[in-house]
Protein backbone atom coordinates (compact mmCIF):
# COMPACT_ATOMS: atom_id res chain seq x y z
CA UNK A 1 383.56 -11.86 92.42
CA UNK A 2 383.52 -14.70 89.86
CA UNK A 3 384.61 -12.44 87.18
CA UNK A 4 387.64 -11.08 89.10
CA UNK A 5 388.41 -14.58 89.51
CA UNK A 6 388.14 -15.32 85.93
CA UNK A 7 390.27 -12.29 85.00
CA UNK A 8 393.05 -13.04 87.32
CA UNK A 9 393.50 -16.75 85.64
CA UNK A 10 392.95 -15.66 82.11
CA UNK A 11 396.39 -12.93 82.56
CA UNK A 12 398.53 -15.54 84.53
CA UNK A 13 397.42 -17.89 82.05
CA UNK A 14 398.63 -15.36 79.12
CA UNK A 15 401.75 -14.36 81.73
CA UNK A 16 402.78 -18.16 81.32
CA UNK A 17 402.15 -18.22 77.19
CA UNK A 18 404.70 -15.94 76.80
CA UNK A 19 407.92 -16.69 75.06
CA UNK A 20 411.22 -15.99 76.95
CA UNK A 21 412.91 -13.15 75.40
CA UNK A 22 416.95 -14.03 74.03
CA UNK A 23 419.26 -13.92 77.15
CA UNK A 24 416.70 -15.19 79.36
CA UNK A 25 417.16 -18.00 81.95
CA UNK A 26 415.94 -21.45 80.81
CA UNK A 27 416.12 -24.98 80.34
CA UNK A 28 415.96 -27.28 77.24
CA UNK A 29 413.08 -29.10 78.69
CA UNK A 30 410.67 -25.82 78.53
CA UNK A 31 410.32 -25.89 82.78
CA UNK A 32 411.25 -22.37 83.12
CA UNK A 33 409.11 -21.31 80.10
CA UNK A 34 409.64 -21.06 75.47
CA UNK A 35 412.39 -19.01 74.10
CA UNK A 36 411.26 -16.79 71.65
CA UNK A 37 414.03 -17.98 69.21
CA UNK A 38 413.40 -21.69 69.63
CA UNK A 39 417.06 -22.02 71.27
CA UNK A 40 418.24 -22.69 75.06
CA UNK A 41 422.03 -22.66 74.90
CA UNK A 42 422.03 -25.03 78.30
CA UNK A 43 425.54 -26.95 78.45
CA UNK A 44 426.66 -29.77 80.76
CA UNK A 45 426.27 -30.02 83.56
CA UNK A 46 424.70 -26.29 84.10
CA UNK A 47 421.22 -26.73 85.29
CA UNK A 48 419.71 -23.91 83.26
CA UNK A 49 421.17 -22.33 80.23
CA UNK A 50 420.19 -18.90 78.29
CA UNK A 51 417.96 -18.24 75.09
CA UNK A 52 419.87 -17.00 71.99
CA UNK A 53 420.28 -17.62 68.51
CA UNK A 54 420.93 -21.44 67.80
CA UNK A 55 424.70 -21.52 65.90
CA UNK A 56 424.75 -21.91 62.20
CA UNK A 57 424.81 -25.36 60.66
């Protein structure tokens, strides 16, 4: 029983850890989870934005 237990954390523990992949939902702050590319493309006043490629500089 308390190893089922254990398992069950430990993968929604990994499920969480998981970067967003690009064109997922998310939010600058990180709420809804890391994109994989380091970039949430979240304008004003939208209150979540999508992962992509941040634009060149």
């Amino acid at each position: 029983m308390k190893f089922s237990l254990f398992a069950t954390l430990a993968l929604f523990g990994l499920a969480l850890a998981a970067d967003l992949p690009n064109g997922a939902e998310c939010t600058k702050d990180g709420k809804m989870g890391n994109c994989a590319s380091g970039y949430c493309d979240q304008r004003e006043p939208n209150p979540s934005g999508h992962c992509g490629v941040p634009p060149p500089q």
